[in-house]
Protein backbone atom coordinates (compact mmCIF):
# COMPACT_ATOMS: atom_id res chain seq x y z
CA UNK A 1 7.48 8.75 14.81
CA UNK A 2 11.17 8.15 15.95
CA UNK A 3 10.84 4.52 16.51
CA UNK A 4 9.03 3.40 13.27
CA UNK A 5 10.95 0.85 11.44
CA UNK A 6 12.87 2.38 8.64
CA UNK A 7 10.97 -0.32 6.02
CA UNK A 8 7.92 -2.11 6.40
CA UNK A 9 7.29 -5.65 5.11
CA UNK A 10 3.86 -6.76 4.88
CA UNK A 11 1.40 -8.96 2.79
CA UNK A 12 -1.53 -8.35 0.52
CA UNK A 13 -4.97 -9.36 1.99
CA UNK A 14 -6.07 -11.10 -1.14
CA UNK A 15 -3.10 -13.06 -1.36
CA UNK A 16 -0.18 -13.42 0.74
CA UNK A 17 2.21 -14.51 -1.57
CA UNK A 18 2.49 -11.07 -2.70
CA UNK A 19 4.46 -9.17 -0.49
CA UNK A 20 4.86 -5.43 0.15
CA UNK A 21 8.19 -4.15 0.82
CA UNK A 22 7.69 -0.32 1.86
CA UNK A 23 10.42 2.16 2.82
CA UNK A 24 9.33 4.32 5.14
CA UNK A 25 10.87 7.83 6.26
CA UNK A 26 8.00 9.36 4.69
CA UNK A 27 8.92 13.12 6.47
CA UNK A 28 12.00 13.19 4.54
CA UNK A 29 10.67 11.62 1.25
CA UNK A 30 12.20 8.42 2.09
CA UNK A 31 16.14 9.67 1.19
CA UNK A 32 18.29 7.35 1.98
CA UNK A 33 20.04 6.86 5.56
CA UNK A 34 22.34 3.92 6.78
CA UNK A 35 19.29 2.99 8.88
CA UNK A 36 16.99 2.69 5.88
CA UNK A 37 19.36 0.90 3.84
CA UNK A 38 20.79 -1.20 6.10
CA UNK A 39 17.15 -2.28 6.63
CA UNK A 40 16.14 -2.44 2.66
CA UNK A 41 19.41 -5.03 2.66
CA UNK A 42 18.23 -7.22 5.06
CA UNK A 43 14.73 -6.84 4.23
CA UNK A 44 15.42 -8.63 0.70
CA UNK A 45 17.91 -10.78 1.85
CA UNK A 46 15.16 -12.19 4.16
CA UNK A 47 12.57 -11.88 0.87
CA UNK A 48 15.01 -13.83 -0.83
CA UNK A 49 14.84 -16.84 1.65
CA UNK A 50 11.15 -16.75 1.80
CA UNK A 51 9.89 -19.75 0.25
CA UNK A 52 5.98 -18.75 0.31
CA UNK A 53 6.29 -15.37 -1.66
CA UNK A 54 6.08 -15.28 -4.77
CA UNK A 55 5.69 -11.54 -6.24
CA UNK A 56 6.78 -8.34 -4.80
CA UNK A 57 5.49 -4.89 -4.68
CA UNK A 58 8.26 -1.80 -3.87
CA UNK A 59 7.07 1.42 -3.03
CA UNK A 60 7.32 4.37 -0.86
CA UNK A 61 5.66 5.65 2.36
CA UNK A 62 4.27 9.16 2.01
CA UNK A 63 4.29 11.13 -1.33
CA UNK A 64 7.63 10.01 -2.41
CA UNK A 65 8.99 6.94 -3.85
CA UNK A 66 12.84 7.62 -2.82
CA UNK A 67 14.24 10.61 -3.54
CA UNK A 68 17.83 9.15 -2.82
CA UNK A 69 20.57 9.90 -0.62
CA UNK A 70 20.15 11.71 2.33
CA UNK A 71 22.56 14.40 2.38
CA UNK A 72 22.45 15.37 5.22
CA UNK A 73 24.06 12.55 6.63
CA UNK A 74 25.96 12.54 3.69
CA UNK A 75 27.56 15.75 4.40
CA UNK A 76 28.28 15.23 7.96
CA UNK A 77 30.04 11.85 6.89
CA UNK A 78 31.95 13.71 3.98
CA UNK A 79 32.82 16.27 7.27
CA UNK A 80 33.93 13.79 9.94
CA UNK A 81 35.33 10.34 8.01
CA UNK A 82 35.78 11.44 4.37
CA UNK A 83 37.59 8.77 3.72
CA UNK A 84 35.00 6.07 4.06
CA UNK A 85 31.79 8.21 3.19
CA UNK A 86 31.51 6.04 -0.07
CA UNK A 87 31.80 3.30 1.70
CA UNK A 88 27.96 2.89 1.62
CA UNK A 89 28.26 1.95 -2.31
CA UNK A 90 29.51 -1.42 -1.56
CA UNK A 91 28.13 -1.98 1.43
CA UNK A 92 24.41 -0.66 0.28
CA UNK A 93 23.45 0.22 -2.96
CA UNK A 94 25.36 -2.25 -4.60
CA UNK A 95 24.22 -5.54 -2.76
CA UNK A 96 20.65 -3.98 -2.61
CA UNK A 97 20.44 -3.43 -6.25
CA UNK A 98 21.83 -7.38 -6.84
CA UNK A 99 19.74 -8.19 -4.40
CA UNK A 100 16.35 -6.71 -5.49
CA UNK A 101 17.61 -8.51 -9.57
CA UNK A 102 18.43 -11.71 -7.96
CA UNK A 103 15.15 -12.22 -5.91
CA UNK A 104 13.24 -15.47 -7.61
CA UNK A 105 10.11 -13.60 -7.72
CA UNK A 106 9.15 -11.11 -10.14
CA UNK A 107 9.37 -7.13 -8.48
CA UNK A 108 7.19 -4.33 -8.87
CA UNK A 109 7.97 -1.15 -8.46
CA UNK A 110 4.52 1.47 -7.31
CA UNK A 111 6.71 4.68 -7.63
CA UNK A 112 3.99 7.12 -5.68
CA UNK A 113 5.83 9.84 -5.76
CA UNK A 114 9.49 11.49 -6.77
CA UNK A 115 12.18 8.96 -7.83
CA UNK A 116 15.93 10.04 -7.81
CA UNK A 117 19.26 9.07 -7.52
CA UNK A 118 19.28 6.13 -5.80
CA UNK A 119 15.77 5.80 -5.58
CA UNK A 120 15.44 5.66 -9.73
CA UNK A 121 18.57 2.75 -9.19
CA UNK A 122 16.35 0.88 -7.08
CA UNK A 123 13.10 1.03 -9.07
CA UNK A 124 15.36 -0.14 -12.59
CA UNK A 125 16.35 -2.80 -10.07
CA UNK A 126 13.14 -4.26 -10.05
CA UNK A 127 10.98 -5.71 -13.00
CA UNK A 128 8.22 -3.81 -13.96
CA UNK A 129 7.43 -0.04 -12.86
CA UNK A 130 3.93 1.42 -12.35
CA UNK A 131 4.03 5.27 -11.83
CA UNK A 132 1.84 8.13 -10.36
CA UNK A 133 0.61 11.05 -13.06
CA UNK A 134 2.87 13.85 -13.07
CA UNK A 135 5.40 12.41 -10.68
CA UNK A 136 9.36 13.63 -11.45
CA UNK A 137 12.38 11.40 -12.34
CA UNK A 138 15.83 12.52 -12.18
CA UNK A 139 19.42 11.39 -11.85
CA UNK A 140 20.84 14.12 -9.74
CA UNK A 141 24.58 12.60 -9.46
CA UNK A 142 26.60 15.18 -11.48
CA UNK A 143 24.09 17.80 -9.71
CA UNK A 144 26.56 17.14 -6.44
CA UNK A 145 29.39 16.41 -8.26
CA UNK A 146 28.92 12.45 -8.99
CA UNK A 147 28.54 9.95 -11.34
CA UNK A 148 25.87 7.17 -11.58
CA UNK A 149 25.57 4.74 -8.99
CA UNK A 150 23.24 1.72 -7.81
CA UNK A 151 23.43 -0.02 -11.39
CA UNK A 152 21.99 3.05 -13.02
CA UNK A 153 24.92 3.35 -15.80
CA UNK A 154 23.83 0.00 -16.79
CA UNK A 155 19.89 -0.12 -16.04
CA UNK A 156 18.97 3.13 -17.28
CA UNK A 157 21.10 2.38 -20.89
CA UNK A 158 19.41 -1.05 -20.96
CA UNK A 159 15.18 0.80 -20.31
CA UNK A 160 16.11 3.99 -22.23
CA UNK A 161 19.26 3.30 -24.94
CA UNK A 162 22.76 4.56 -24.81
CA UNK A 163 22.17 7.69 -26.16
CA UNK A 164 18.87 9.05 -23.50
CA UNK A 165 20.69 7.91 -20.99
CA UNK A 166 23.78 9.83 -21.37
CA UNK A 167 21.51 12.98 -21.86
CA UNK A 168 20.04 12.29 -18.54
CA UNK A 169 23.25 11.47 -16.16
CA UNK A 170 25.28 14.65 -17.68
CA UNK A 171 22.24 16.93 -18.07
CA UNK A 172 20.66 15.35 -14.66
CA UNK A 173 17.23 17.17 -15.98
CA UNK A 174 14.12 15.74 -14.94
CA UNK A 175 11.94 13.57 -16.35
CA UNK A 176 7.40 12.97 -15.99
CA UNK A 177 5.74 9.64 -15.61
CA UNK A 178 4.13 9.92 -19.24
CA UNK A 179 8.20 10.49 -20.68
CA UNK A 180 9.11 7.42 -18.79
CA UNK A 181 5.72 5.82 -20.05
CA UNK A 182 6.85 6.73 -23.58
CA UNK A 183 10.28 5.68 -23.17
CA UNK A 184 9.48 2.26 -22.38
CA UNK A 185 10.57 2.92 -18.94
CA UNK A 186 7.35 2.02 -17.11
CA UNK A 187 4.33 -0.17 -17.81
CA UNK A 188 1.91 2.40 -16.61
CA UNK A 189 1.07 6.14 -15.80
CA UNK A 190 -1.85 6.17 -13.30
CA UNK A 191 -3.52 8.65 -10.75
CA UNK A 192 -1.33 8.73 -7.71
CA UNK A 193 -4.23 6.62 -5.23
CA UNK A 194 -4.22 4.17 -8.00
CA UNK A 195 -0.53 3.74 -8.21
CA UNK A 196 -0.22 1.08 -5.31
CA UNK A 197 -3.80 -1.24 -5.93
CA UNK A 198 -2.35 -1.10 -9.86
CA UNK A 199 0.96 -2.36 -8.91
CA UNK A 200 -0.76 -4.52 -6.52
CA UNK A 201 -2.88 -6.20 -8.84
CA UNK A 202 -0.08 -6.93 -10.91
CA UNK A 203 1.61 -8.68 -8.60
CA UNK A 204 -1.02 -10.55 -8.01
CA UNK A 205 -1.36 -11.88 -11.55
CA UNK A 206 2.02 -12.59 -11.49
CA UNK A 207 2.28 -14.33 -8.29
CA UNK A 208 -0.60 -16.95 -9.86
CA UNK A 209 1.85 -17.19 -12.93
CA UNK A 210 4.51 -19.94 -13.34
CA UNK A 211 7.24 -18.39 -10.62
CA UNK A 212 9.65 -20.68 -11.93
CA UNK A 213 9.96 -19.51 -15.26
CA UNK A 214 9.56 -15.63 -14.57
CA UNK A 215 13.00 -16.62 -12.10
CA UNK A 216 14.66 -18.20 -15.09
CA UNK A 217 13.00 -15.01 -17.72
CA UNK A 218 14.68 -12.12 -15.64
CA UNK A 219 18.14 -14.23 -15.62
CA UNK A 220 17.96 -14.38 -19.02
CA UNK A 221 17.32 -11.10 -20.14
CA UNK A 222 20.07 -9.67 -17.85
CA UNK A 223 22.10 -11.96 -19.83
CA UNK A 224 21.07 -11.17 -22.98
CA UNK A 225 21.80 -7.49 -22.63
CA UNK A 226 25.27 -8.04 -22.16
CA UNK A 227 26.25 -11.37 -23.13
CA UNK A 228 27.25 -12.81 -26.89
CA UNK A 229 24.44 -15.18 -29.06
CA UNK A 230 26.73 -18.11 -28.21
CA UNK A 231 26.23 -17.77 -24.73
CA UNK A 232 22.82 -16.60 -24.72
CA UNK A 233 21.60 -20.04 -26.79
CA UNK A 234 23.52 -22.01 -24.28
CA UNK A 235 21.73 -20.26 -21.33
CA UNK A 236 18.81 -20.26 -22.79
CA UNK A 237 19.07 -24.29 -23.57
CA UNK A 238 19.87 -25.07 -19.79
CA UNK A 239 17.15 -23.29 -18.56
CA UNK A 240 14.49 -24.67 -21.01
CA UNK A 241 16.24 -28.32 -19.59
CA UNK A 242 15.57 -27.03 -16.18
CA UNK A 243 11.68 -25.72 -16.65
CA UNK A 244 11.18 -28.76 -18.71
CA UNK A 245 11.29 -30.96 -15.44
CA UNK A 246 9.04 -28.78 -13.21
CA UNK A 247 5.32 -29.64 -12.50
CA UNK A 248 4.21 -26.33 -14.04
CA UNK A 249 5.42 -26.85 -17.34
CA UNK A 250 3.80 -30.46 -16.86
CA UNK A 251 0.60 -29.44 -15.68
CA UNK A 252 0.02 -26.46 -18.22
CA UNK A 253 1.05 -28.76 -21.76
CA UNK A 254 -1.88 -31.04 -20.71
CA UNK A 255 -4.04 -28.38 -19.47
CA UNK A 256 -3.71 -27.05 -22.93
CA UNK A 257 -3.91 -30.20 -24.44
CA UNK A 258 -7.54 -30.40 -22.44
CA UNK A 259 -8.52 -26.74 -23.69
CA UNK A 260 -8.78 -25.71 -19.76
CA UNK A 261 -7.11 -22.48 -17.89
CA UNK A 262 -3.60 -24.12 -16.25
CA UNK A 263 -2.94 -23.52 -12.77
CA UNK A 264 0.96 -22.80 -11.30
CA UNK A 265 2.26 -23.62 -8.14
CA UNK A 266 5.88 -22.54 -8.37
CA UNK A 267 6.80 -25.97 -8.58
C-alpha cells in the first residue's frame, strides 16, 4: 500500500529487548529510495538512543533483503539535478552504514532474500549475517558504471580478504548463501522461513549476553583491522579498565567462582 511506512520497527514477543528493524518496499525488493533511507537513518539514530534494546535483527520485507539502489529514481535524479544525484552517499549510505557499526548493541542481519549493492553494504554493516538457501549476492557498482560504496571497499576486504573482494567489485558476478557461508561471510545458510526465527533467536541469546562488552568487542575489532599493535594494546587496555568497573563483569567472576550460570543486565 502507498502509505505503509518505508521501515518498520518492532519488538520480539519473547523478549523486547530485541528489536526488529524491517525495510519495507517489498514490491520493489526493497531498492533503495530517499524515502526508505531517509527512514533507515532515523530509524537507527532513534535505535541508537534506545536505552532498553539490547540486540537487533535487520531484514527485509517480502522475498528480498535489499537489492540496492533504486534506479529508477536514480535515473530521473541523474536526468533533472545531475549535479547532486550523489549527494545521497553522504547524506545516506554513509551515516547509515556508521550508524548501523556504531549502535551499542550487537546487529543481525536475516538476509531473506537478494542482497546487492547497497543492500550487501548494509548487511557487512551489521555483526553477524544469517542467510536464506540459494539466495544471490552481488556488488553490481561497476555493472552501472560505479565503484563501491556504503563501506563495502572496506567491509567486504575485511569478511572476504583483499584479493575475493577485488574479484567481486570488478567482476560484479554473483555470489550463493553456501559461498558466503564458506567464505566466512555469514554464520549460517538456512531455509528461507527459517531465516528470520534463526536470526531471531540469535539475537535473543545475545541480548541476555553482557551488552556492555559485545559494545566494547565490535569497537575493537574495527580497530584492529586497521589500526597498528601499539594502538590496538592501548585500546584494548582502556576498555578492559572500563568493563572491569561494570556490574556484569562483577556479577559473572563470582558467579563463576560459585559454579552457577551468570546473569547480565547491560550494566
Amino acid at each position: 500500500m502507498p502509505d505503509d511506512p518505508a521501515v518498520l520497527v518492532t519488538r520480539d514477543d519473547a523478549d523486547p529487548a530485541v528489536a526488529l528493524l524491517t525495510l519495507n518496499r517489498p514490491a520493489r525488493y526493497n531498492a533503495l529510495t530517499v524515502e526508505l533511507k531517509s527512514a533507515l537513518l532515523a530509524a537507527v539514530e532513534e535505535l541508537a538512543k534506545a536505552d532498553d534494546v539490547r540486540a537487533l535483527v535487520l531484514t527485509g520485507a517480502g522475498k528480498a533483503f535489499c537489492v540496492g539502489q533504486d534506479l529508477v529514481e536514480h535515473a530521473e535524479a541523474l536526468r533533472t539535478e545531475p549535479s547532486t544525484a550523489f549527494d545521497t552517499v553522504t547524506e545516506h549510505y554513509n551515516p547509515i552504514v556508521a550508524g548501523l557499526t556504531a549502535l551499542p548493541f550487537p546487529v543481525v542481519a536475516a538476509i531473506n532474500g537478494p542482497c546487492v549493492g547497497a543492500g550487501l553494504g548494509f548487511a557487512l554493516a551489521c555483526d553477524l549475517r544469517i542467510a536464506a538457501a540459494g539466495l544471490k549476492f552481488a556488488t553490481a557498482f561497476t555493472g552501472i558504471g560505479l565503484t563501491a560504496d556504503s563501506g563495502l571497499s572496506a567491509s567486504l576486504a575485511h569478511a572476504v580478504g583483499v584479493s575475493r573482494a577485488t574479484e567481486l567489485l570488478l567482476l560484479g558476478e554473483p555470489f550463493t548463501a553456501e559461498d558466503a557461508q564458506a567464505w566466512g561471510l555469514v554464520r549460517a545458510v538456512v531455509p528461507a522461513d527459517e531465516v528470520l526465527s534463526t536470526a531471531t533467536d540469535l539475537a535473543r541469546r545475545l541480548a541476555a549476553g553482557p551488552t556492555k562488552a559485545y559494545a566494547e568487542v565490535k569497537q575493537a575489532v574495527r580497530l584492529g583491522a586497521v589500526a597498528k599493535l601499539p594502538e590496538v594494546l592501548a585500546a584494548e587496555g582502556a576498555a578492559q579498565a572500563r568493563l572491569a568497573v561494570t556490574a556484569d563483569h562483577a556479577g559473572a567472576v563470582e558467579a563463576f567462582l560459585a559454579k552457577r550460570r551468570p546473569t547480565f543486565e547491560g550494566r
